[in-house]
C-alpha atoms as a PDB file:
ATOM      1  CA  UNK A   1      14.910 -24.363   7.762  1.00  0.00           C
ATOM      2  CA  UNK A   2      12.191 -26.023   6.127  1.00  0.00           C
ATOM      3  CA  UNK A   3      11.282 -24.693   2.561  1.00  0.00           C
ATOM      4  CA  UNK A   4       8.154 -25.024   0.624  1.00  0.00           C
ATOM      5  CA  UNK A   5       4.213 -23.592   1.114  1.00  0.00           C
ATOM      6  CA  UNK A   6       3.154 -23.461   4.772  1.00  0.00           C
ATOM      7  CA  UNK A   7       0.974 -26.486   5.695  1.00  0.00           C
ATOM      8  CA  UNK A   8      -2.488 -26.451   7.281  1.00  0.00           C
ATOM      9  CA  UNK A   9      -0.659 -27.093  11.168  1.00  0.00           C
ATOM     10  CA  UNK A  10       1.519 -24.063  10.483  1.00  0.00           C
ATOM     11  CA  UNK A  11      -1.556 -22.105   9.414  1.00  0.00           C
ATOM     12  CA  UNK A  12      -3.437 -23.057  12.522  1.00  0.00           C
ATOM     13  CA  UNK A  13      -0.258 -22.493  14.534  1.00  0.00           C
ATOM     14  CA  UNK A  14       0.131 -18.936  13.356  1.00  0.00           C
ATOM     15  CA  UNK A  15      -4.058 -18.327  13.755  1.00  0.00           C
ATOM     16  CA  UNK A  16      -3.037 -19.441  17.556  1.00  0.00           C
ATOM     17  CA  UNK A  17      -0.023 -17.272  17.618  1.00  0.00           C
ATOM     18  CA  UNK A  18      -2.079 -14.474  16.679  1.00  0.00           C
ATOM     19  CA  UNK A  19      -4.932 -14.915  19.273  1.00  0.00           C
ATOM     20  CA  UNK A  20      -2.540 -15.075  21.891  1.00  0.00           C
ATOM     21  CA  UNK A  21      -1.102 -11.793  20.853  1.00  0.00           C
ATOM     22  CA  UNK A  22       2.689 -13.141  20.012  1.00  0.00           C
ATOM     23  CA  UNK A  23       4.769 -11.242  16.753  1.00  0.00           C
ATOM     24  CA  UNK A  24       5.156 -12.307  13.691  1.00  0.00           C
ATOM     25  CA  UNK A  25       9.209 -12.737  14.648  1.00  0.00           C
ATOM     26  CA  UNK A  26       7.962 -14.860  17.753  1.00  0.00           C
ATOM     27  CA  UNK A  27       5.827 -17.326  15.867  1.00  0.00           C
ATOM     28  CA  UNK A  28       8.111 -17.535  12.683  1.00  0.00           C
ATOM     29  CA  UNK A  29      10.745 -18.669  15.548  1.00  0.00           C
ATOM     30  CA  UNK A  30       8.429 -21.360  17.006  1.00  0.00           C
ATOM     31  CA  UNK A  31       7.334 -22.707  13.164  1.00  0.00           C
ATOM     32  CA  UNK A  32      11.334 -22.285  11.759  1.00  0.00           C
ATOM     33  CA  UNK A  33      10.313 -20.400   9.325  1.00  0.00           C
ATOM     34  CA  UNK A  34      11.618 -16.592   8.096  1.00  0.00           C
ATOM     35  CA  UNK A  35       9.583 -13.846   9.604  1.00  0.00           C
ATOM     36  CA  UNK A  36       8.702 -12.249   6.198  1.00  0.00           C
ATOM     37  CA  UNK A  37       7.356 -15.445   5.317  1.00  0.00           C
ATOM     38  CA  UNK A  38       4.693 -15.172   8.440  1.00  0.00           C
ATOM     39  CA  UNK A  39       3.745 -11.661   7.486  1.00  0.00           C
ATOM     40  CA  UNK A  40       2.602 -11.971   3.919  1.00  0.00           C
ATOM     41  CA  UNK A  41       0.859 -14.992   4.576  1.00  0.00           C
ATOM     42  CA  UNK A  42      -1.031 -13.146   7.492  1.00  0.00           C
ATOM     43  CA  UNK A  43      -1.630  -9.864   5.564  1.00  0.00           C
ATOM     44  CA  UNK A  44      -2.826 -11.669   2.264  1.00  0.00           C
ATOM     45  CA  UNK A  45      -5.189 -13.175   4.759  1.00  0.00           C
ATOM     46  CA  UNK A  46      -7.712 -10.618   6.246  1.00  0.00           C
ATOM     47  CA  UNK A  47      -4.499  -9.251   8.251  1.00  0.00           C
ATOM     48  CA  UNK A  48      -3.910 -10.299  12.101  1.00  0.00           C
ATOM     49  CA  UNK A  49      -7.180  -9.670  13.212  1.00  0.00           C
ATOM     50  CA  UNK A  50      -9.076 -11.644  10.464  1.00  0.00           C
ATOM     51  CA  UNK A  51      -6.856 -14.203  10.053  1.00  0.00           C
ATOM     52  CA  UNK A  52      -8.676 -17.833  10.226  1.00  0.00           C
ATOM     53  CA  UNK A  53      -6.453 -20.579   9.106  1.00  0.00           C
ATOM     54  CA  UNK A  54      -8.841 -23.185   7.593  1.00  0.00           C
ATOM     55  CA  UNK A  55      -9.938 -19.803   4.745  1.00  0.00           C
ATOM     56  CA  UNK A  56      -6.087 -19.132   4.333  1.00  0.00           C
ATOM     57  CA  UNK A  57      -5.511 -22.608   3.080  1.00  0.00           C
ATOM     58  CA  UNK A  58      -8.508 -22.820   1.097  1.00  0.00           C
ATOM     59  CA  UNK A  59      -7.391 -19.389  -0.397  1.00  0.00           C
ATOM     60  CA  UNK A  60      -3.793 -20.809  -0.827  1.00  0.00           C
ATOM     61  CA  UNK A  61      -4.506 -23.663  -3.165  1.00  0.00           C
ATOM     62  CA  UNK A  62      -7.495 -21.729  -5.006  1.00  0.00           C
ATOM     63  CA  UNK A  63      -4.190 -19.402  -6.205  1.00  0.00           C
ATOM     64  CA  UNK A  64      -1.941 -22.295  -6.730  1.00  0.00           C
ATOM     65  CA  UNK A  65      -4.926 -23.918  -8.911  1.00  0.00           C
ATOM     66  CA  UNK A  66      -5.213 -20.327 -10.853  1.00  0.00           C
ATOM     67  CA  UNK A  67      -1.422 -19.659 -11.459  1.00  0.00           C
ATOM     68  CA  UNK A  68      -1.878 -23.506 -13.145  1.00  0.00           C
ATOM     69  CA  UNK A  69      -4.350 -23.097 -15.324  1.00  0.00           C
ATOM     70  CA  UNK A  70      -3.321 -19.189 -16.075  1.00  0.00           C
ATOM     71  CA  UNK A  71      -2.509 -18.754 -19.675  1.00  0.00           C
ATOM     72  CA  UNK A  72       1.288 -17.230 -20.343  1.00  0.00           C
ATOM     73  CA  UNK A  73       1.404 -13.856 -19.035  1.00  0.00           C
ATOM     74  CA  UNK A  74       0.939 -11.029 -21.794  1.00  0.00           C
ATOM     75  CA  UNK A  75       3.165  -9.470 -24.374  1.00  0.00           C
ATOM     76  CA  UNK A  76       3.589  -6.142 -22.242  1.00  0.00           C
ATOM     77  CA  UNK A  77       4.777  -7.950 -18.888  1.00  0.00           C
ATOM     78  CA  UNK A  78       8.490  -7.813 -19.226  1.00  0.00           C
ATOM     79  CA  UNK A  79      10.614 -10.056 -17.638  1.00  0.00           C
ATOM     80  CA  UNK A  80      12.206 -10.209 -14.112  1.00  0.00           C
ATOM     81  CA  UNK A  81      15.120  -8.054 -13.950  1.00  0.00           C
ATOM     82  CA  UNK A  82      17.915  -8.190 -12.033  1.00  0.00           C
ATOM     83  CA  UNK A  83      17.670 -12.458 -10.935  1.00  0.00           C
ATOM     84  CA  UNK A  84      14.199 -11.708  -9.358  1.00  0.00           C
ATOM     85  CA  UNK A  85      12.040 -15.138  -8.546  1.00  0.00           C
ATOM     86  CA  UNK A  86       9.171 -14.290 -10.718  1.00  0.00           C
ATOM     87  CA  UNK A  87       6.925 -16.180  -8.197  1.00  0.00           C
ATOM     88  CA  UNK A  88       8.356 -14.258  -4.853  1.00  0.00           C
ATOM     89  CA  UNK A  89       7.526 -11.075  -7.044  1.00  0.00           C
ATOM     90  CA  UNK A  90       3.710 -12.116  -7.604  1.00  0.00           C
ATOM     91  CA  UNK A  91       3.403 -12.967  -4.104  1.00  0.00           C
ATOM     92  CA  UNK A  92       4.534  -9.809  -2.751  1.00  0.00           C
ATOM     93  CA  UNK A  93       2.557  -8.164  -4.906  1.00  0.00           C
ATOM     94  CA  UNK A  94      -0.570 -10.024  -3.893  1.00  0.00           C
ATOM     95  CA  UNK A  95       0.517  -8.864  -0.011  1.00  0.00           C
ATOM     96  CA  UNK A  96       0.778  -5.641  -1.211  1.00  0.00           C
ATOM     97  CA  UNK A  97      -2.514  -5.197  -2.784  1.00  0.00           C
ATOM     98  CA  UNK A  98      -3.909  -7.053   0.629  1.00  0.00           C
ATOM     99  CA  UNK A  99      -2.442  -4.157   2.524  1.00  0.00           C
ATOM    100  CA  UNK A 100      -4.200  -1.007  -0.020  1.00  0.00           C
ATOM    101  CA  UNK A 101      -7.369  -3.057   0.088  1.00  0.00           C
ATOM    102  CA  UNK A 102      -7.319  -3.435   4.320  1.00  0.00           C
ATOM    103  CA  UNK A 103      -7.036   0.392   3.793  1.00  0.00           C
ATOM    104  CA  UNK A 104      -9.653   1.062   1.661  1.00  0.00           C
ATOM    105  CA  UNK A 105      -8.699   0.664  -2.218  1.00  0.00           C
ATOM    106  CA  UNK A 106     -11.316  -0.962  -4.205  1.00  0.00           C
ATOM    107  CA  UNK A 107      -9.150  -4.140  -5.444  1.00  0.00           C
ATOM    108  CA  UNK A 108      -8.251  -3.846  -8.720  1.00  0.00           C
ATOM    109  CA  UNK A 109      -7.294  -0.094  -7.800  1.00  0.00           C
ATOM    110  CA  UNK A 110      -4.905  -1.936  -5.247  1.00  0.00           C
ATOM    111  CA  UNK A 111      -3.831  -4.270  -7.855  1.00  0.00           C
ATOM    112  CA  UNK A 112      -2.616  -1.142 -10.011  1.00  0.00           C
ATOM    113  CA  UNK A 113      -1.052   0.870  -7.138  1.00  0.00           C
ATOM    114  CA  UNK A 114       1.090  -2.414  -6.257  1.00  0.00           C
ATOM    115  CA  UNK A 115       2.312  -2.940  -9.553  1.00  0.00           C
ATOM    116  CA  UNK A 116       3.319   0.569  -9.941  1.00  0.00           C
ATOM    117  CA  UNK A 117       5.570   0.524  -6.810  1.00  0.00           C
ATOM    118  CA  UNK A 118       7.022  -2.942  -7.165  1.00  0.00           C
ATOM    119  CA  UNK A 119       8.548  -1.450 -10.917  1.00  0.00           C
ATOM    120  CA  UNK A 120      11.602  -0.638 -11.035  1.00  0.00           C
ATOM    121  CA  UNK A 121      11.152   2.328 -13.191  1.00  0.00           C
ATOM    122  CA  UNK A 122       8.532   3.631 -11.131  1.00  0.00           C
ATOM    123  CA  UNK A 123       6.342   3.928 -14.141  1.00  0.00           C
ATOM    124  CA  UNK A 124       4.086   2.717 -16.454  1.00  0.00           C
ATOM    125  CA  UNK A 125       2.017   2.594 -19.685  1.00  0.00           C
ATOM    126  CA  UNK A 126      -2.052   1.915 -19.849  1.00  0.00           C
ATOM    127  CA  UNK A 127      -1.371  -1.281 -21.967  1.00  0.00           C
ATOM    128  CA  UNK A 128       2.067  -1.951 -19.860  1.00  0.00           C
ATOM    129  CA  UNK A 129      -0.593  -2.433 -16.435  1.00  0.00           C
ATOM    130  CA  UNK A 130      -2.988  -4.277 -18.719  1.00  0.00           C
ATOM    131  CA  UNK A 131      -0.919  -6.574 -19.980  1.00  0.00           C
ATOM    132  CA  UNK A 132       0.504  -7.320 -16.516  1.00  0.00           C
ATOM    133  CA  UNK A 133      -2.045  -7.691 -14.526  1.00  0.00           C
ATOM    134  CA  UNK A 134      -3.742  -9.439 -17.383  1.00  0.00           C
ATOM    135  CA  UNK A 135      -7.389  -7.140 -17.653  1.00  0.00           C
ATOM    136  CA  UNK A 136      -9.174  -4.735 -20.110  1.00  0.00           C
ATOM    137  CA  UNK A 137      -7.877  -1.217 -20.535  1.00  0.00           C
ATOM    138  CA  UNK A 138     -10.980  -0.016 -19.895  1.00  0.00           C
ATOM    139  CA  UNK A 139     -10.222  -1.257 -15.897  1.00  0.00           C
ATOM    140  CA  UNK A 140      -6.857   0.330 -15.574  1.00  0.00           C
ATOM    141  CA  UNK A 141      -8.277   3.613 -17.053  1.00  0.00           C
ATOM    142  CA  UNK A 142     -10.879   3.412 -13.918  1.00  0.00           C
ATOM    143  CA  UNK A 143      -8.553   2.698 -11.305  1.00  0.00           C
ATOM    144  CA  UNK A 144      -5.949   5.526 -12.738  1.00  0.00           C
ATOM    145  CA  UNK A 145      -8.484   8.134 -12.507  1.00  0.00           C
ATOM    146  CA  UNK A 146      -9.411   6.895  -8.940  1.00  0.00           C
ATOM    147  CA  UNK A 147      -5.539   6.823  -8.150  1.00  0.00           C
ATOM    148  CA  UNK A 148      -4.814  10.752 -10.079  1.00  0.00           C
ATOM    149  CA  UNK A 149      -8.092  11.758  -7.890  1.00  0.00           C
ATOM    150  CA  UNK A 150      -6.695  10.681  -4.546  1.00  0.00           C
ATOM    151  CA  UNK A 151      -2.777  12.203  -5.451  1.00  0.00           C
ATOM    152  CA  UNK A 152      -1.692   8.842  -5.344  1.00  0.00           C
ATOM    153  CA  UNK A 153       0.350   8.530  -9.110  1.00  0.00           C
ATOM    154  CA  UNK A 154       0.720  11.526 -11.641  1.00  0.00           C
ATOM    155  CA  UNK A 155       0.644  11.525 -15.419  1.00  0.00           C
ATOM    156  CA  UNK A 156       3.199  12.246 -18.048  1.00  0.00           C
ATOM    157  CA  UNK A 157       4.216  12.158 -21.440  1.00  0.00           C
ATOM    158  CA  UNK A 158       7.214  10.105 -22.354  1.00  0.00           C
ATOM    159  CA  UNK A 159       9.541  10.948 -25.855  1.00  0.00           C
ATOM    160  CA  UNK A 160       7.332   8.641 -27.709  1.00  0.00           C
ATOM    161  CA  UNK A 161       4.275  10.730 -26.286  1.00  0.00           C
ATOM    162  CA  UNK A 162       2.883   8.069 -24.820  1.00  0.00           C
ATOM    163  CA  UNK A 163       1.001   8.606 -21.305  1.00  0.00           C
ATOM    164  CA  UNK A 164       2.445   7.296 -18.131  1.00  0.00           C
ATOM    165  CA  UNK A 165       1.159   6.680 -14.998  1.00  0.00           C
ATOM    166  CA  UNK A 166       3.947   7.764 -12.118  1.00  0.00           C
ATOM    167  CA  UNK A 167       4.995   6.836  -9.041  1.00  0.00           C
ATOM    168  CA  UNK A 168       7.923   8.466  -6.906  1.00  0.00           C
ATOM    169  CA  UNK A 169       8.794  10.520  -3.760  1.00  0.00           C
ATOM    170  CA  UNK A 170       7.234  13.647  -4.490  1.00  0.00           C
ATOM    171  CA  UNK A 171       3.706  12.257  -5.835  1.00  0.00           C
ATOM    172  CA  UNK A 172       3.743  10.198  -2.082  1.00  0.00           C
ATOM    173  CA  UNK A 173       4.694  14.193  -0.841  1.00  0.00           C
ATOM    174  CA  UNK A 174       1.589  15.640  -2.462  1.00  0.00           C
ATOM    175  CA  UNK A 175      -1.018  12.934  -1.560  1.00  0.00           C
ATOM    176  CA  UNK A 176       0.082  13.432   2.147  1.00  0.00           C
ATOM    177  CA  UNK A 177      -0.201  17.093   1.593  1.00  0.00           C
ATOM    178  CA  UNK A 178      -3.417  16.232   0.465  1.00  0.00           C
ATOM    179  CA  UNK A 179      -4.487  14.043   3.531  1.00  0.00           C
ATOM    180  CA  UNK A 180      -3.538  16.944   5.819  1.00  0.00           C
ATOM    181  CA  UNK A 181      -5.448  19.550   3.935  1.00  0.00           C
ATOM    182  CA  UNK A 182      -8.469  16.947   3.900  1.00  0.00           C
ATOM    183  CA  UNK A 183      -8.188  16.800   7.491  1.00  0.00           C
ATOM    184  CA  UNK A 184      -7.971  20.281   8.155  1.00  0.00           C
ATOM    185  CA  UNK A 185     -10.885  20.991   6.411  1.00  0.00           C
ATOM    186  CA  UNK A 186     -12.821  18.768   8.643  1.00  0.00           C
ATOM    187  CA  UNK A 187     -11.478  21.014  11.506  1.00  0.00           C
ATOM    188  CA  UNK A 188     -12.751  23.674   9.725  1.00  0.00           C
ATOM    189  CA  UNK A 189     -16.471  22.411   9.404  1.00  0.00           C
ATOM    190  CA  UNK A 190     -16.285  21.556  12.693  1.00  0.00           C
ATOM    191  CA  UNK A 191     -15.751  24.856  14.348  1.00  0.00           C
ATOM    192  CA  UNK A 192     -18.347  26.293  11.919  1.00  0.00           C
ATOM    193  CA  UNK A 193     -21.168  24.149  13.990  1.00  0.00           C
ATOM    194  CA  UNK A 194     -20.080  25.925  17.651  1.00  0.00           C
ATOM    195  CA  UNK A 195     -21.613  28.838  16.103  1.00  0.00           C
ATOM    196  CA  UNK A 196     -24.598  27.022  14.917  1.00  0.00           C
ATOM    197  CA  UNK A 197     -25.397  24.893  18.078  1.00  0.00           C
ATOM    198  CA  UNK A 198     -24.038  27.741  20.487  1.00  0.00           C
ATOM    199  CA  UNK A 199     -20.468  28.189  21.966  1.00  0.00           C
ATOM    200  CA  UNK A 200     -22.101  26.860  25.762  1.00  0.00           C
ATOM    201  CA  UNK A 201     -24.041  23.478  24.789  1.00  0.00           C
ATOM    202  CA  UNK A 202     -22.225  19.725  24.943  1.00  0.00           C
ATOM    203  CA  UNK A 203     -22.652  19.351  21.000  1.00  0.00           C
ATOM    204  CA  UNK A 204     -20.646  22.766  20.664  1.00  0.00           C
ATOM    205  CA  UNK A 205     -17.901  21.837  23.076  1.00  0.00           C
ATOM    206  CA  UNK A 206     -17.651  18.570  21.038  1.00  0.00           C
ATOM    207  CA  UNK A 207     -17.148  19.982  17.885  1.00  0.00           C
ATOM    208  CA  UNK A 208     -14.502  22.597  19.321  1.00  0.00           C
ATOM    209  CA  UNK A 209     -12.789  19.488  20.713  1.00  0.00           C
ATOM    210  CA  UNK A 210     -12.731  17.898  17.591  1.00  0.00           C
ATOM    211  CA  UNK A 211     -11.688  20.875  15.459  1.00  0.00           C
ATOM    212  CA  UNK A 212      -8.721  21.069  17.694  1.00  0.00           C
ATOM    213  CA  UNK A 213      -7.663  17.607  17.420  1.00  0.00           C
ATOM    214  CA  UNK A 214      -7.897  18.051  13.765  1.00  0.00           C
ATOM    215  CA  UNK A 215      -6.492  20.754  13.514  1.00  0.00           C
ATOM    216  CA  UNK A 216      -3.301  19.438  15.842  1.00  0.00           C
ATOM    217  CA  UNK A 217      -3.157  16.467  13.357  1.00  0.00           C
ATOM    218  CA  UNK A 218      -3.382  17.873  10.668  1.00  0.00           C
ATOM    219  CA  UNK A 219      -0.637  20.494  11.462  1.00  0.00           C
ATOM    220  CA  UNK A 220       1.328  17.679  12.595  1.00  0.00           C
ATOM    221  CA  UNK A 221       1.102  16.124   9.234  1.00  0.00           C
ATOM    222  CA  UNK A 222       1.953  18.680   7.183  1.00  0.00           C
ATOM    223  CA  UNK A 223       5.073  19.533   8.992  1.00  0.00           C
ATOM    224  CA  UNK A 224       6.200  16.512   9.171  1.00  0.00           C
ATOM    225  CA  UNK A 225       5.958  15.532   5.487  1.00  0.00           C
ATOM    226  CA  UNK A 226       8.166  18.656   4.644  1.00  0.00           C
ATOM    227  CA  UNK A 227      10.468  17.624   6.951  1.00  0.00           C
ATOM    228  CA  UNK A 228      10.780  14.648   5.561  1.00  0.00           C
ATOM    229  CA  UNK A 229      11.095  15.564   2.035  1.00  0.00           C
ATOM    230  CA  UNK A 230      13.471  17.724   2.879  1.00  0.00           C
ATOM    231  CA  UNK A 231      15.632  15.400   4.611  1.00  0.00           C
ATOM    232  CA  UNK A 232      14.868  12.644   2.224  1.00  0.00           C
ATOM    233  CA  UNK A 233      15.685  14.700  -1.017  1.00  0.00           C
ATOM    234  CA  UNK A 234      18.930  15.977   0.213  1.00  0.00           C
ATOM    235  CA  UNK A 235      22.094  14.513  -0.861  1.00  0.00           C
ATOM    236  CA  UNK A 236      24.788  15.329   1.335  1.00  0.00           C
ATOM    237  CA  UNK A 237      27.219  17.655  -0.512  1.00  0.00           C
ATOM    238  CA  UNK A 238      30.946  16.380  -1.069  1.00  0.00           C
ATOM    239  CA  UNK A 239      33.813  17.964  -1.239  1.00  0.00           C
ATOM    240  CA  UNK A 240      37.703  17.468  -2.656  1.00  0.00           C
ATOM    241  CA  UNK A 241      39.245  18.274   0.963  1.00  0.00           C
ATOM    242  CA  UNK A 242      37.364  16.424   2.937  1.00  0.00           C
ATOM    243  CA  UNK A 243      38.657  13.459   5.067  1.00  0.00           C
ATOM    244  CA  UNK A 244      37.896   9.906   6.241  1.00  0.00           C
END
C-alpha cells in the first residue's frame, strides 16, 4: 500500500470518483489507499459535493508550508498520550473542524469544539484551548460562550477552582434536547398563523402541514435521545451466579 501525502492524480482521481457518484471505500480500492484516508481528505475539502482537486492540493501544501514555519506548539499543549502520531492527531482534528464548519460553526468555534472531543479527558481549561490551538484568550472566551449558548459543552469548577469547559454524553443529551424543543417551537408558531390567515386558505393549510411535520420530528427526536441515553448509560448489572 503506498504511504505518504496523496498526489495531484489521486486528488483528481477521487474529484472523478466523486462526480460519478462511487464511495469513499470504492475509490480508496481503485487508488490503494485506506478508506479513512479518502474521507478526511474529502471532508477537509469542501466535503463530496465541493470537492475540486486542483484547490485541495493547493490547500494541502499551504498547511504543509504552515506546520514548517509554525513556531513550537505552546506550554499548555501537552503531549500525545498513549503512542498517538502527533501529526495523524492534527489532521483529524482539522477534518473534524471541516465537518462543524459544513454544519454551520463559525471556524474557530469548530476549532474549539474539535479539540474538546479529540481530549481524552473530555475537558479543558481557557488557557489549556489557547495554548493548543495557539490564539488569544480573548477568542476561546467567544467561541465558549457561543458553544454554552447552543448546549454544546458545560462549565465547571475543578479542585483548583479553575473553570472548565466540558464535553461528555449527557451535555450531547441536552443540546439534542435542545434541538427538539427548538423545533417544536417552530411547530408551534406555525399553527399560530392558521388562525391568522384562516383555517380554509392554501397559506393556512401550509402552515398546518408544516406544524405537523415539526411537530412529528421533533417528537421523534426527543424520544429517541432518551432512548438512547438510557440504553447508552446503562451498564449491564453482574452477578456472582451467573454463567458463561
Amino acid at each position: 500500500m503506498p504511504g505518504g501525502r496523496l498526489t495531484q492524480q489521486e486528488r483528481q482521481q477521487i474529484a472523478l470518483g466523486l462526480a460519478d457518484g462511487l464511495p469513499y471505500a470504492e475509490i480508496a480500492r481503485r487508488l490503494d489507499r485506506p478508506t479513512s484516508t479518502i474521507t478526511r481528505e474529502v471532508m477537509r475539502n469542501g466535503g463530496p459535493t465541493a470537492y475540486r482537486a486542483d484547490l485541495a492540493h493547493r490547500a494541502t501544501e499551504r498547511r504543509a508550508h504552515r506546520r514548517r514555519r509554525a513556531a513550537p506548539r505552546g506550554p499548555n499543549t501537552p503531549p500525545q498520550a498513549h503512542g498517538r502520531d502527533a501529526e495523524a492527531v492534527r489532521e483529524y482534528e482539522e477534518t473534524f473542524t471541516t465537518v462543524f464548519t459544513q454544519s454551520g460553526l463559525p471556524r474557530m468555534t469548530a476549532r474549539v469544539l474539535a479539540n474538546l472531543y479529540t481530549t481524552d479527558a473530555g475537558s479543558l481549561t481557557a488557557s489549556e484551548l489557547a495554548g493548543r490551538l495557539q490564539v488569544s484568550p480573548a477568542s476561546v472566551s467567544k467561541a465558549v460562550t457561543f458553544l454554552e449558548s447552543q448546549g454544546l459543552i458545560r462549565r465547571k469548577r475543578d479542585e483548583r477552582r479553575r473553570e472548565r469547559y466540558v464535553v461528555d454524553d449527557d451535555v450531547m443529551y441536552q443540546s439534542t434536547m435542545a434541538s427538539a424543543r427548538s423545533t417544536a417551537h417552530l411547530g408551534e408558531v406555525a399553527r399560530q398563523g392558521v388562525g391568522v390567515l384562516g383555517p380554509d386558505t392554501p397559506a393556512a393549510a401550509r402552515l398546518e402541514n408544516i406544524a405537523r411535520f415539526v411537530d412529528f420530528v421533533s417528537e421523534s427526536i426527543a424520544r429517541a435521545a432518551d432512548q438512547a441515553r438510557e440504553i447508552l448509560h446503562t451498564k449491564p448489572e453482574t452477578t456472582s451466579d451467573s454463567t458463561t
